[in-house]
Structures are given as structure tokens and as C-alpha cells.
N, C-alpha and C. Protein backbone atom coordinates (compact mmCIF):
# COMPACT_ATOMS: atom_id res chain seq x y z
N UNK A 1 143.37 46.62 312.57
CA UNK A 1 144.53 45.77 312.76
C UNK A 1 145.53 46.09 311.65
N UNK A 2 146.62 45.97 312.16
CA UNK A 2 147.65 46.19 310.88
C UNK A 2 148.24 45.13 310.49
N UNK A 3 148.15 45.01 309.01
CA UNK A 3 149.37 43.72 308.49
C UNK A 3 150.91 43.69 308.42
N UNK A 4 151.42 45.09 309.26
CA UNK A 4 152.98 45.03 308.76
C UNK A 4 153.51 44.09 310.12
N UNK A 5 154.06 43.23 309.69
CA UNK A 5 154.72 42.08 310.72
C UNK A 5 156.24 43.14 310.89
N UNK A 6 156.87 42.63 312.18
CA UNK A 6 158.07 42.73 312.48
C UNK A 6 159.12 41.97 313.50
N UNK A 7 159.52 41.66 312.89
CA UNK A 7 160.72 40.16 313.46
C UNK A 7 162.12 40.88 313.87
N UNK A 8 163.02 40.76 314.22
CA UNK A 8 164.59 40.80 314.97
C UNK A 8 164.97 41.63 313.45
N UNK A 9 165.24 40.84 312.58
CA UNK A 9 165.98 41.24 311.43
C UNK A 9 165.06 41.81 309.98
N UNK A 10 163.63 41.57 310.21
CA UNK A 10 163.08 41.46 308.82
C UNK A 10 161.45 42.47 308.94
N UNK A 11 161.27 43.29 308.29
CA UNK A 11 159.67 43.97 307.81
C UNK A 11 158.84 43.42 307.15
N UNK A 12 157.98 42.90 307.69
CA UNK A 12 157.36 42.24 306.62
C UNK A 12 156.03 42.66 305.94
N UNK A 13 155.58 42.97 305.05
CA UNK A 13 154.58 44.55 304.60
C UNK A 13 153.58 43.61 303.57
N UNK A 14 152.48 43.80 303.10
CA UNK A 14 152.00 42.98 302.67
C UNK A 14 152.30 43.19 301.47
N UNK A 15 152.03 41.82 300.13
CA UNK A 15 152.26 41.93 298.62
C UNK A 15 151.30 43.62 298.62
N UNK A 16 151.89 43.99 297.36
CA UNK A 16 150.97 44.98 296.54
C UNK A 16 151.49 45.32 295.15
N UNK A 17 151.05 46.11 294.33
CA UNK A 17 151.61 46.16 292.91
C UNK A 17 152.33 46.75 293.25
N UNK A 18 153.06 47.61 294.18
CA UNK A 18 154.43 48.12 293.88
C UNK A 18 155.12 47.43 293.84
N UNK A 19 155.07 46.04 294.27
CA UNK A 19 156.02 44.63 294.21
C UNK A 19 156.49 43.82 293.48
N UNK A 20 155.49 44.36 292.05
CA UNK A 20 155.29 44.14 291.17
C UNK A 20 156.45 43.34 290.65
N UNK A 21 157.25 44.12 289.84
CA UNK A 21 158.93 44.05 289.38
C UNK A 21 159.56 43.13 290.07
N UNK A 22 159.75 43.31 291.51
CA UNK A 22 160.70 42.65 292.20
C UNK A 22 159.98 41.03 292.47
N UNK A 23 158.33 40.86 292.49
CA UNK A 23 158.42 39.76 292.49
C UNK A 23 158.27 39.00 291.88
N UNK A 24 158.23 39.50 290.47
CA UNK A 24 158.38 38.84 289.12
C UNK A 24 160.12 38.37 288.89
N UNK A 25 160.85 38.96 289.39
CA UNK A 25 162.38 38.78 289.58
C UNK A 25 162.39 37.84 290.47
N UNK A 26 162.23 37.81 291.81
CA UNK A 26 161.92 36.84 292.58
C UNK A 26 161.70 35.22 292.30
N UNK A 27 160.39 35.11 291.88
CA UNK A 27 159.58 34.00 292.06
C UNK A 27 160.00 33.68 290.33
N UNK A 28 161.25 34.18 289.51
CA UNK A 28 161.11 33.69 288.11
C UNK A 28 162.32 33.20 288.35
N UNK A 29 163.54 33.50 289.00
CA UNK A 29 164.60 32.72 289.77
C UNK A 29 164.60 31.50 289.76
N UNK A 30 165.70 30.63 288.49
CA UNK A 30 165.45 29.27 288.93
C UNK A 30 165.46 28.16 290.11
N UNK A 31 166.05 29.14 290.90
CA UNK A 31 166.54 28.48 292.38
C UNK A 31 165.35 28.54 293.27
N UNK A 32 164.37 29.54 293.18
CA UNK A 32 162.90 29.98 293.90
C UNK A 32 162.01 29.02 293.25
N UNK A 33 162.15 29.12 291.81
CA UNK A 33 160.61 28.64 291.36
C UNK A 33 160.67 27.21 291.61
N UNK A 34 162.03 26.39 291.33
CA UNK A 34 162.34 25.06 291.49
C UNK A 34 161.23 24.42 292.44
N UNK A 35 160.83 24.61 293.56
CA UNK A 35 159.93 24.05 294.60
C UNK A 35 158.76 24.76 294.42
N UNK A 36 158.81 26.30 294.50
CA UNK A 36 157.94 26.96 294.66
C UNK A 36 156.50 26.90 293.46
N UNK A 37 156.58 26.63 292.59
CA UNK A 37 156.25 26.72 291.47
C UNK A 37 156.40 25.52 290.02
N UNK A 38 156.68 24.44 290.96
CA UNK A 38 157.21 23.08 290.33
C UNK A 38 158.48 23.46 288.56
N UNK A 39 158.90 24.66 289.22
CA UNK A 39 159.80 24.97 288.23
C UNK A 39 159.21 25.57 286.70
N UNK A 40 158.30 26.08 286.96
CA UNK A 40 157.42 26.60 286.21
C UNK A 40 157.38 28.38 285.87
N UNK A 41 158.26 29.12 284.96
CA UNK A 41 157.93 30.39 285.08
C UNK A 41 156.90 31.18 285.36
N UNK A 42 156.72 32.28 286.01
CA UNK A 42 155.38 32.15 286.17
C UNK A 42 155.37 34.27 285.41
N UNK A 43 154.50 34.77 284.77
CA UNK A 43 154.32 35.64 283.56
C UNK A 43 153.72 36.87 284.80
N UNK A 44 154.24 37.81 284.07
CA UNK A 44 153.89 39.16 284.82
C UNK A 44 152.16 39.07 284.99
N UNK A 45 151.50 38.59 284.15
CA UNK A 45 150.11 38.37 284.27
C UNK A 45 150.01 37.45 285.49
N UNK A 46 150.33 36.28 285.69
CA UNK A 46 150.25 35.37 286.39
C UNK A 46 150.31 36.28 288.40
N UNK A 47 151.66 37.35 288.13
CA UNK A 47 152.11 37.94 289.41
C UNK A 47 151.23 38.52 289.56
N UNK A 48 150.79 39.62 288.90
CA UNK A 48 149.52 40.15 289.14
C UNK A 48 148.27 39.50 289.79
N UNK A 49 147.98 38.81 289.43
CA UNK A 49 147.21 37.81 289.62
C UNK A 49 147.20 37.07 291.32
N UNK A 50 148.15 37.33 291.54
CA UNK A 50 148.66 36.14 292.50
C UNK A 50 148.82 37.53 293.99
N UNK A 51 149.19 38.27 293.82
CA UNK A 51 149.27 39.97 294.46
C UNK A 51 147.70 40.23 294.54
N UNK A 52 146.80 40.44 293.32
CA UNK A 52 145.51 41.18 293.47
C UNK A 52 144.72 40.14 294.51
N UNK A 53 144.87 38.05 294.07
CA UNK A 53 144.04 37.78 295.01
C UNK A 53 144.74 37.48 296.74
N UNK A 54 146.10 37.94 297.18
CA UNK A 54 146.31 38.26 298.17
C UNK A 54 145.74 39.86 299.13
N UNK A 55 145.56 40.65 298.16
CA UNK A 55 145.27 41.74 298.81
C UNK A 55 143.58 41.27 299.16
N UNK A 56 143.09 40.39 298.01
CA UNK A 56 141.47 39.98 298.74
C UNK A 56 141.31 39.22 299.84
N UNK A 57 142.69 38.29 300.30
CA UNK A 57 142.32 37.34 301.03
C UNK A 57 142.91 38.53 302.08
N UNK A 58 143.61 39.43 301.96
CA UNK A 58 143.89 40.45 303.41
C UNK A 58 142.34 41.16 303.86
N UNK A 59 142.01 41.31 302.64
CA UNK A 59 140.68 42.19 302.58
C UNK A 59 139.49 41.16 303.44
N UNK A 60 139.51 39.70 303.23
CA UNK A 60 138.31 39.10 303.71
C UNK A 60 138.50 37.93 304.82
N UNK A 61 139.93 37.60 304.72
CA UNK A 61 140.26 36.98 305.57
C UNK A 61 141.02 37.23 307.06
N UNK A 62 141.66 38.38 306.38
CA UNK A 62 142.93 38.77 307.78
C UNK A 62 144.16 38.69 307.47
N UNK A 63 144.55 37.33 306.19
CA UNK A 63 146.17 37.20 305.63
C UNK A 63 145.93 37.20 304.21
N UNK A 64 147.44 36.98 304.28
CA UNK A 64 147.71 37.17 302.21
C UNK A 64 148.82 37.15 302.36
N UNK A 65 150.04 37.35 301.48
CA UNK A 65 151.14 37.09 301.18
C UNK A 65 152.05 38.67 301.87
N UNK A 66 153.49 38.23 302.50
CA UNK A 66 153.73 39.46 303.09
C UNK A 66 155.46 39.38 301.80
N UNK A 67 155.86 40.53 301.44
CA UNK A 67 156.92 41.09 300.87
C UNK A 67 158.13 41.00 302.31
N UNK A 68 159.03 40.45 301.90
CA UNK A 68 159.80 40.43 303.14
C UNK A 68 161.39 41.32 303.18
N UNK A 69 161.32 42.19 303.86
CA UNK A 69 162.78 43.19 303.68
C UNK A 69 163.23 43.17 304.68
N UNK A 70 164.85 43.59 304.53
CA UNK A 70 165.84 43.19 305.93
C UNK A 70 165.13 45.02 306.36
N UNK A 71 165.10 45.05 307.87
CA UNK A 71 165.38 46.01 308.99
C UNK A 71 165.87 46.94 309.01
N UNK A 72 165.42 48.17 308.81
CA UNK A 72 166.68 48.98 309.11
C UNK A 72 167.88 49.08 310.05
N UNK A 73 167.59 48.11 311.16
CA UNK A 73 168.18 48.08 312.73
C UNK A 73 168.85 46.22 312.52
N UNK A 74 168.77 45.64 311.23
CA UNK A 74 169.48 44.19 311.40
C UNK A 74 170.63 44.30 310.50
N UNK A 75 171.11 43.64 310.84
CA UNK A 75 173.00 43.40 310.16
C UNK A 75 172.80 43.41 308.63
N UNK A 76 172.23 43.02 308.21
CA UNK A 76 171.99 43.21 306.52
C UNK A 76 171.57 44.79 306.54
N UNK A 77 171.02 45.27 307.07
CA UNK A 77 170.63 47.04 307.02
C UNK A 77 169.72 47.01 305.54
N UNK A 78 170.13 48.43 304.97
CA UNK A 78 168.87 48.36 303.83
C UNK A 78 167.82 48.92 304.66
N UNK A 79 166.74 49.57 303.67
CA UNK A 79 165.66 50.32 303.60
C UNK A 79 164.31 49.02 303.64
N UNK A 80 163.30 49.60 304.44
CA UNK A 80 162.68 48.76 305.15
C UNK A 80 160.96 49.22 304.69
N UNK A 81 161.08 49.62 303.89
CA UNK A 81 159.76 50.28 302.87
C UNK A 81 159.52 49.54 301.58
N UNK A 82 158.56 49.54 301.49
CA UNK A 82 158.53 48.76 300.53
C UNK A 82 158.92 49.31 299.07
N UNK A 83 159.71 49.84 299.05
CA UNK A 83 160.46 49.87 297.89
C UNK A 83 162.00 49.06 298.00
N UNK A 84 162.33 48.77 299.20
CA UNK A 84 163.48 48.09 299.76
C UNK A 84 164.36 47.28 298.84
N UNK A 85 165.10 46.86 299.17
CA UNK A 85 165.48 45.38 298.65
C UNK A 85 164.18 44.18 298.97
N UNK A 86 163.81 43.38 298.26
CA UNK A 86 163.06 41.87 298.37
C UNK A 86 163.95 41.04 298.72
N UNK A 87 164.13 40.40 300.37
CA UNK A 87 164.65 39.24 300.61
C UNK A 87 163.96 38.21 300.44
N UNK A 88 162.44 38.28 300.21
CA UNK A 88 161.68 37.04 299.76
C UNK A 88 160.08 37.12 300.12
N UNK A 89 159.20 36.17 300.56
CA UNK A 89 158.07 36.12 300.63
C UNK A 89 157.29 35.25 301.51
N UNK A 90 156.93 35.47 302.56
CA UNK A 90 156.15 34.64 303.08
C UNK A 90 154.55 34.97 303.45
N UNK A 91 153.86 33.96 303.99
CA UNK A 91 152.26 34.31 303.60
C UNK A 91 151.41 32.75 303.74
N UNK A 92 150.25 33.29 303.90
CA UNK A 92 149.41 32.42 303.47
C UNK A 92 147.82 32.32 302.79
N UNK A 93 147.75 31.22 302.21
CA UNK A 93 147.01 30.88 300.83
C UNK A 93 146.30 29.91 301.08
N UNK A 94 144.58 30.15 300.63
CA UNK A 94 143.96 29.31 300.62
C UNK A 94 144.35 27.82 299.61
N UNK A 95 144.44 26.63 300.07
CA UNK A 95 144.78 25.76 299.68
C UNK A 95 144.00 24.50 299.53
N UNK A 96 144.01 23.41 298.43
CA UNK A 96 143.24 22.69 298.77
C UNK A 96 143.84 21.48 299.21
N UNK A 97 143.25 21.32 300.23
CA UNK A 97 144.24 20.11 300.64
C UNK A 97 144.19 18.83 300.31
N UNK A 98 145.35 17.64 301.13
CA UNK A 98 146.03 16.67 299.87
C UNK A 98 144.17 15.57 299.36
N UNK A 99 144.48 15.10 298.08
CA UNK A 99 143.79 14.00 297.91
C UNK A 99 142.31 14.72 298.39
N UNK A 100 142.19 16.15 298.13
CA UNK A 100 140.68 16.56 297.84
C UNK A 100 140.29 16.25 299.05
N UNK A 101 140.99 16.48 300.29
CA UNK A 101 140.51 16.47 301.89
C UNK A 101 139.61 17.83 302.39
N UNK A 102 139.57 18.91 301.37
CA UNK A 102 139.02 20.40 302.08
C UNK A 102 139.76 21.35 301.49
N UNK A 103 139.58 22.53 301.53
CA UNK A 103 140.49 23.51 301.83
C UNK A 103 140.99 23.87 302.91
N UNK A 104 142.51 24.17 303.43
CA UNK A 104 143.51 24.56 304.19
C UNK A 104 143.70 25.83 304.33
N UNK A 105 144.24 26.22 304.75
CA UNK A 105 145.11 27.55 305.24
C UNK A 105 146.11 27.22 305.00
N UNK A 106 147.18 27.44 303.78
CA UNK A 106 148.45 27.02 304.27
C UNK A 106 150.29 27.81 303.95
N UNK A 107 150.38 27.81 305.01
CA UNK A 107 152.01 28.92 304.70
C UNK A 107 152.86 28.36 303.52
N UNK A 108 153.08 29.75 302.75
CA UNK A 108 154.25 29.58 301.76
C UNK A 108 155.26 30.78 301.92
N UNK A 109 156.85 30.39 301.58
CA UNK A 109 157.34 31.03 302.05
C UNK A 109 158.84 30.68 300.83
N UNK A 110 159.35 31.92 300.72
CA UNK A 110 160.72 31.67 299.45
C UNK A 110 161.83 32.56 299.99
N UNK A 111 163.00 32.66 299.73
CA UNK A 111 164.05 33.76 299.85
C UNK A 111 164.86 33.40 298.63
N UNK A 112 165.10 34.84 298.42
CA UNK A 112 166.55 34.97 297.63
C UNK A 112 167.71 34.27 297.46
N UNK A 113 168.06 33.30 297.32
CA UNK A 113 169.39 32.78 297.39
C UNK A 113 170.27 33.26 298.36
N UNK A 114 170.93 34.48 297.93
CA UNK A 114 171.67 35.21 298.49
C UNK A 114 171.31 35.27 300.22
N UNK A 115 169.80 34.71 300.68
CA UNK A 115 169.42 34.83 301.94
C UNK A 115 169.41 33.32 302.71
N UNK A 116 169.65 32.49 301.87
CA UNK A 116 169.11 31.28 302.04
C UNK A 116 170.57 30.78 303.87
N UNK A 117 170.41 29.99 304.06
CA UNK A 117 171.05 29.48 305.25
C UNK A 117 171.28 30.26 306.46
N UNK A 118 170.61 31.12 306.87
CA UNK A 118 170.64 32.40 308.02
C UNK A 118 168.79 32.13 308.68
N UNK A 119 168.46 31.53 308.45
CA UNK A 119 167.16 31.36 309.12
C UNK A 119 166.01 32.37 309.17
N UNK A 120 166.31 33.18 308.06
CA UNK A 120 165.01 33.83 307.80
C UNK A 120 163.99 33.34 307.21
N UNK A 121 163.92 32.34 306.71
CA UNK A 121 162.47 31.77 306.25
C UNK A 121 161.95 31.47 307.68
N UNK A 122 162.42 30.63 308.52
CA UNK A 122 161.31 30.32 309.75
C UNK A 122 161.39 31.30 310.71
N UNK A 123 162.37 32.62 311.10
CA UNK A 123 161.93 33.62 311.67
C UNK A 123 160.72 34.35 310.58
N UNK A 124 160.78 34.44 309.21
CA UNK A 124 159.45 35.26 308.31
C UNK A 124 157.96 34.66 308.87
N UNK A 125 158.32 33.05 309.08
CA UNK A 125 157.27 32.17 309.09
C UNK A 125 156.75 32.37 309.92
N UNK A 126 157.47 32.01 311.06
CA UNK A 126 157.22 32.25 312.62
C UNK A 126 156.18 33.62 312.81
N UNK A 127 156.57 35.08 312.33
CA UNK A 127 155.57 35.73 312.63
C UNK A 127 154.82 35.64 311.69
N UNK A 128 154.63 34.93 310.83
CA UNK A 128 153.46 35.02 309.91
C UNK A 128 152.52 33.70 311.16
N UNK A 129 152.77 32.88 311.74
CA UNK A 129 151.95 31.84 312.10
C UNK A 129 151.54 32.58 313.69
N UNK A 130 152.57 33.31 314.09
CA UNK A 130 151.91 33.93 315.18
C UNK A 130 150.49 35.08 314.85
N UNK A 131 150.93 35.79 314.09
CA UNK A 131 150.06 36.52 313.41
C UNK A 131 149.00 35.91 313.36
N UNK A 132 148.93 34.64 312.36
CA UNK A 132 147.57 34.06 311.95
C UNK A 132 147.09 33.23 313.36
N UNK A 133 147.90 33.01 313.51
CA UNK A 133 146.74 32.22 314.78
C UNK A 133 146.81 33.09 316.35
N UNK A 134 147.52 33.68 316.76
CA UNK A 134 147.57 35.21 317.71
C UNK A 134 146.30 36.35 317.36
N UNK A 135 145.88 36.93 316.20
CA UNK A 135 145.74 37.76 315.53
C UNK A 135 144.16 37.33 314.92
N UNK A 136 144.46 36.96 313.65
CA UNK A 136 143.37 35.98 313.07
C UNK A 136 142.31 35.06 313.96
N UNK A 137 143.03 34.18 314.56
CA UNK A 137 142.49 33.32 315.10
C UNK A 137 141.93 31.82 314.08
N UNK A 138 143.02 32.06 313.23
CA UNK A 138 143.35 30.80 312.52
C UNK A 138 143.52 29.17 313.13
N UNK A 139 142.75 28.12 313.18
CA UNK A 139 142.91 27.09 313.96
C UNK A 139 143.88 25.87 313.03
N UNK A 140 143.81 25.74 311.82
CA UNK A 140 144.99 25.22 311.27
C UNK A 140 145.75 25.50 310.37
N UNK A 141 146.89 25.80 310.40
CA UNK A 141 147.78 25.81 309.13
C UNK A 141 148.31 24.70 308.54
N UNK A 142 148.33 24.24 307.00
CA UNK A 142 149.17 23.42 306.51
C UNK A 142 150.65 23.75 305.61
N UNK A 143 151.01 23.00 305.10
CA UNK A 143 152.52 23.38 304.75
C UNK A 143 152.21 21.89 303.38
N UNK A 144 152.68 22.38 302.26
CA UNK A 144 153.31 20.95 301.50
C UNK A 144 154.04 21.78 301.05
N UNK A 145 155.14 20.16 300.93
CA UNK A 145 156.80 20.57 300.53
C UNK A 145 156.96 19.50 299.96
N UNK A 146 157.56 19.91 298.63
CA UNK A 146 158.27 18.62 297.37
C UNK A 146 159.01 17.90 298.68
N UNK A 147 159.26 16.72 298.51
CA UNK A 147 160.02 16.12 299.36
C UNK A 147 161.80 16.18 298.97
N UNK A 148 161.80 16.54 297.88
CA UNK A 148 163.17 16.84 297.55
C UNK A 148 163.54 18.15 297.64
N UNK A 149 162.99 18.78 298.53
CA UNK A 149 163.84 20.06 299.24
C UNK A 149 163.37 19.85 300.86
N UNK A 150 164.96 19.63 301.36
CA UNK A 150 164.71 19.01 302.46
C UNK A 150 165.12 19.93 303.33
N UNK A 151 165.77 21.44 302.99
CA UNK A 151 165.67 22.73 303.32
C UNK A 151 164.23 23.01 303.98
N UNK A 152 163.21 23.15 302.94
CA UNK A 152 162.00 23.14 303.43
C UNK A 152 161.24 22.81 304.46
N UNK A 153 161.43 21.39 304.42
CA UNK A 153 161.08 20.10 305.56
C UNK A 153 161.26 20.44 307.11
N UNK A 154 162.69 21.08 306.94
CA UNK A 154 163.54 21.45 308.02
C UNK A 154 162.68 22.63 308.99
N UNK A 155 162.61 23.85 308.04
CA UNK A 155 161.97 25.12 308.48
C UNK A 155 160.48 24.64 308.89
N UNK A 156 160.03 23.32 308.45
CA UNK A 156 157.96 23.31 309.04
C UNK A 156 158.48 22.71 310.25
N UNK A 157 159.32 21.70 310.46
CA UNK A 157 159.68 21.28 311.58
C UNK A 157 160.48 22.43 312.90
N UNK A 158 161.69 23.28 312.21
CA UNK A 158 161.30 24.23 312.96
C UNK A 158 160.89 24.93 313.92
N UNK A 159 159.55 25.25 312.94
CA UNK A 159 158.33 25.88 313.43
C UNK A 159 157.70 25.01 314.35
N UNK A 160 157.64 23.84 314.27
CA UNK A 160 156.66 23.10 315.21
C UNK A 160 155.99 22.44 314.77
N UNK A 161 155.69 22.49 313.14
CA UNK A 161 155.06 21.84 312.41
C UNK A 161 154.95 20.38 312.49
N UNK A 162 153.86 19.31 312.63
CA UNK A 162 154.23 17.81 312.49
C UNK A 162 153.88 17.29 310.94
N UNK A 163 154.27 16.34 310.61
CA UNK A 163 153.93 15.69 309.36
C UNK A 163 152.50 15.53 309.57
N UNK A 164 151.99 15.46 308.32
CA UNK A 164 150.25 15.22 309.13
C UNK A 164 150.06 14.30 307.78
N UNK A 165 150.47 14.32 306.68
CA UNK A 165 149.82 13.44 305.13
C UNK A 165 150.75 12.82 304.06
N UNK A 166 150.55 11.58 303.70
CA UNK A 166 151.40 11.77 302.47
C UNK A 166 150.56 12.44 301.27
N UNK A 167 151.16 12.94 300.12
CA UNK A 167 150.50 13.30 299.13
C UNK A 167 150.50 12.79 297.71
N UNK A 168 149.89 12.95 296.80
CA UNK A 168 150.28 12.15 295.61
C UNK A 168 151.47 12.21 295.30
N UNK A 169 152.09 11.18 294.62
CA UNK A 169 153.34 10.98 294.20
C UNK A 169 153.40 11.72 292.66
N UNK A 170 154.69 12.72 292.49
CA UNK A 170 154.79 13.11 291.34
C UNK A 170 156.06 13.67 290.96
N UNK A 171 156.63 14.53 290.13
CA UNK A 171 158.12 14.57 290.18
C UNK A 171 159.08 14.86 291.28
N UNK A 172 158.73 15.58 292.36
CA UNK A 172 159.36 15.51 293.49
C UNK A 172 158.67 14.97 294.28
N UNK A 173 157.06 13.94 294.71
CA UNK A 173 156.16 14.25 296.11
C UNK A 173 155.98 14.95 296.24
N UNK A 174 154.94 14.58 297.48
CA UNK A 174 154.70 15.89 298.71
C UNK A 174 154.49 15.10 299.85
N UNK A 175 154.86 16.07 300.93
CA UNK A 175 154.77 15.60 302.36
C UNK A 175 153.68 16.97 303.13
N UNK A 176 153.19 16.59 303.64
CA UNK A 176 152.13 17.41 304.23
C UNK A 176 152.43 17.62 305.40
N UNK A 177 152.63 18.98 306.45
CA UNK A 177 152.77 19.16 307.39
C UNK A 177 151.67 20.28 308.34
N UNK A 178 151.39 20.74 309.24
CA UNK A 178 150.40 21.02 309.61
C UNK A 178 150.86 21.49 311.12
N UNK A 179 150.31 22.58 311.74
CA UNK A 179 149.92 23.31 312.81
C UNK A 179 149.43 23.78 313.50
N UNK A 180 148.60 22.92 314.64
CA UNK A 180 147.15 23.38 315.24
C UNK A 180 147.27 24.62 316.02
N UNK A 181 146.64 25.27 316.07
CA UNK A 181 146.65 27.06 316.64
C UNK A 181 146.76 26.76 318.26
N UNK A 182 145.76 25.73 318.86
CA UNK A 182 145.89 25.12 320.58
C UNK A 182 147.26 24.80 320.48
N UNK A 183 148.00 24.08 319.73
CA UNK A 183 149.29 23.51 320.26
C UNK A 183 150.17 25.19 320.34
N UNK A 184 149.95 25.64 319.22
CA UNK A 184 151.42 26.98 318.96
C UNK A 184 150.77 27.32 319.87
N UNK A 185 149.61 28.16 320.47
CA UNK A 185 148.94 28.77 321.54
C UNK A 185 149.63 28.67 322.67
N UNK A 186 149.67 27.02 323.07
CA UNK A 186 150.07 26.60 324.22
C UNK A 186 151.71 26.40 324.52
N UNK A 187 152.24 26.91 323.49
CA UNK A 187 153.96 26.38 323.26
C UNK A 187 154.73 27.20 323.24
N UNK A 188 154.26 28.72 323.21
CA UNK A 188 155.19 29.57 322.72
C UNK A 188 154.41 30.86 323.11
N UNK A 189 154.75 31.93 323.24
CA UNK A 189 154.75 33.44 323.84
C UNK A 189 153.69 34.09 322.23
N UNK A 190 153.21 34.91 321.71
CA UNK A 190 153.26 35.41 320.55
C UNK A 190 154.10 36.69 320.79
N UNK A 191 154.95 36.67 319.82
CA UNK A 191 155.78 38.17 319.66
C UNK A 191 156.22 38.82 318.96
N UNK A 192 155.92 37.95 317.94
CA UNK A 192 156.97 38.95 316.52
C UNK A 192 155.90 39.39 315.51
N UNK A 193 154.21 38.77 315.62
CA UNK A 193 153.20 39.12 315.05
C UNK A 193 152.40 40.59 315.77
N UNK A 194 153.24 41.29 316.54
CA UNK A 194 152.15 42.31 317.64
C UNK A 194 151.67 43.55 316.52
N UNK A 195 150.75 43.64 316.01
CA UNK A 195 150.40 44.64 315.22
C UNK A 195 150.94 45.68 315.23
């Protein structure tokens, strides 16, 4: 099976250390880390880190985090290899879910500023959830989102996502959202995840 996703406008290739650089630039962005990372820099050690155990969860699970670049064939243009430009990151990560309920499956997903209001986070998402549950055969995905990015909120809904939890209260919340694989199964075509 192959992990390179492909959507209308976007390649999506999995993390690896060649990504290194760019997603230490990325995810250190105060505008990215703000939600992503409770605003927390996060150290070239840390990226590493975060890349090596995605390539394990590709290795044992089926997903991991995908590097996301515009198309050679979409209106942004640009080189579509992973040396590309980084429009951002989407993926998914074992999670534990809210209030010590289990571990989750659950999508995370960031862009560049410069990408933000054009709807590439929930087209990235979209084939990442077709993928995992098309592909994988993933039966739930979850989603938490600070409640004060309501950008976020927007894109799980979207997707199809329903609220499913509240979560502990802390400098922004969390709201818990969630995606049963029978419902997307039954709702929608898979197409942008086709290996």
C-alpha cells in the first residue's frame, strides 16, 4: 500500500527527516504552535522525535503524520516532492483520550498562515480520514480542539465530525469531536485517499 495521498490541489507524502528543517519552521511559528502545541516551542530534538515515532506508527499501524505540498497541476503550482514548499501537516496520532477514556486515533492537522482560509486543512483532512478508514480500516477517529480556535471547530464539522466530549477545562478548553468509519463509509464516495 502506498502512503502518498493526493487531493485536487495538495501531495501529501509522509513526515520523514528530510522534513526535518521545514518542520521545525513550521510547527515553531507562533501562529501554528498557538493551538497546536498549547503555544509551546517545540526543539529540533522534540521534531525528531515526533517524525521518527510517525514513521513507526506508518510502520505498525498504516498512518502517521503526512507533509503537505501544493500540486504541481493546482493554482499555487510549486514542486510536489518532498523537498517542495511545506504548506502544512496533517495526520494521525495515537491519542489518549479525554478524562483517561482509552486511547484514540486522532487527526491533527496545521497550515502555514499564508494557506490558512482556502480550505486546505479539511480537503488535507478529508483524504487523510478517507485513507484511514477506506484503506486502514480505522473505526474511530477523534479530533480535540482548544475551543478558542473556532477555525478548527469549523474544519471537524466540515468533515462530518460530531462533538462527542467535553474536556478538562484549561487555558483555552477542549471540545472533543469524533468520526465513526460506518457513518463516513456510508456518507461519502472514498476518493482522494486511492493509493
Amino acid at each position: 500500500m502506498s502512503e502518498v495521498l493526493r487531493t485536487v490541489r495538495l501531495v501529501l507524502h509522509p513526515v520523514s527527516m528530510r522534513d526535518h528543517a521545514a518542520l521545525l519552521t513550521h510547527w515553531t511559528g507562533p501562529l501554528v504552535r498557538r493551538h497546536l502545541f498549547d503555544d509551546r516551542v517545540v526543539t529540533p530534538v522534540q521534531v525528531s522525535e515526533i517524525i521518527e515515532a510517525s514513521e513507526r506508527d506508518f510502520a505498525t499501524e498504516g498512518y502517521g503524520l503526512w507533509a503537505l505540498r501544493p500540486s504541481p497541476s493546482s493554482p499555487s503550482g510549486g514542486a510536489a516532492a518532498p523537498g517542495g514548499p511545506l504548506a502544512g501537516v496533517a495526520g494521525l496520532s495515537h491519542h489518549e483520550g479525554p478524562l483517561g477514556h482509552g486511547v484514540d486515533v486522532e487527526i491533527l492537522y496545521s497550515l502555514e498562515p499564508a494557506h490558512w482560509g482556502r480550505g486546505l486543512a479539511a480537503e488535507a483532512s478529508r483524504a487523510v480520514l478517507d485513507y484511514a478508514f477506506g484503506v486502514v480500516g480505522v473505526h474511530r477517529i477523534t479530533a480535540e480542539i482548544d475551543t478558542a480556535n473556532p477555525a478548527s471547530s469549523q474544519i471537524a464539522l466540515q468533515l462530518g465530525m460530531r462533538r462527542w466530549r467535553d474536556g478538562p477545562a484549561g487555558p483555552d478548553g477542549a471540545a472533543y469531536y469524533a468520526a465513526e468509519r460506518s457513518r463516513w463509509i456510508g456518507s461519502r464516495r472514498i476518493v482522494d485517499a486511492v493509493p
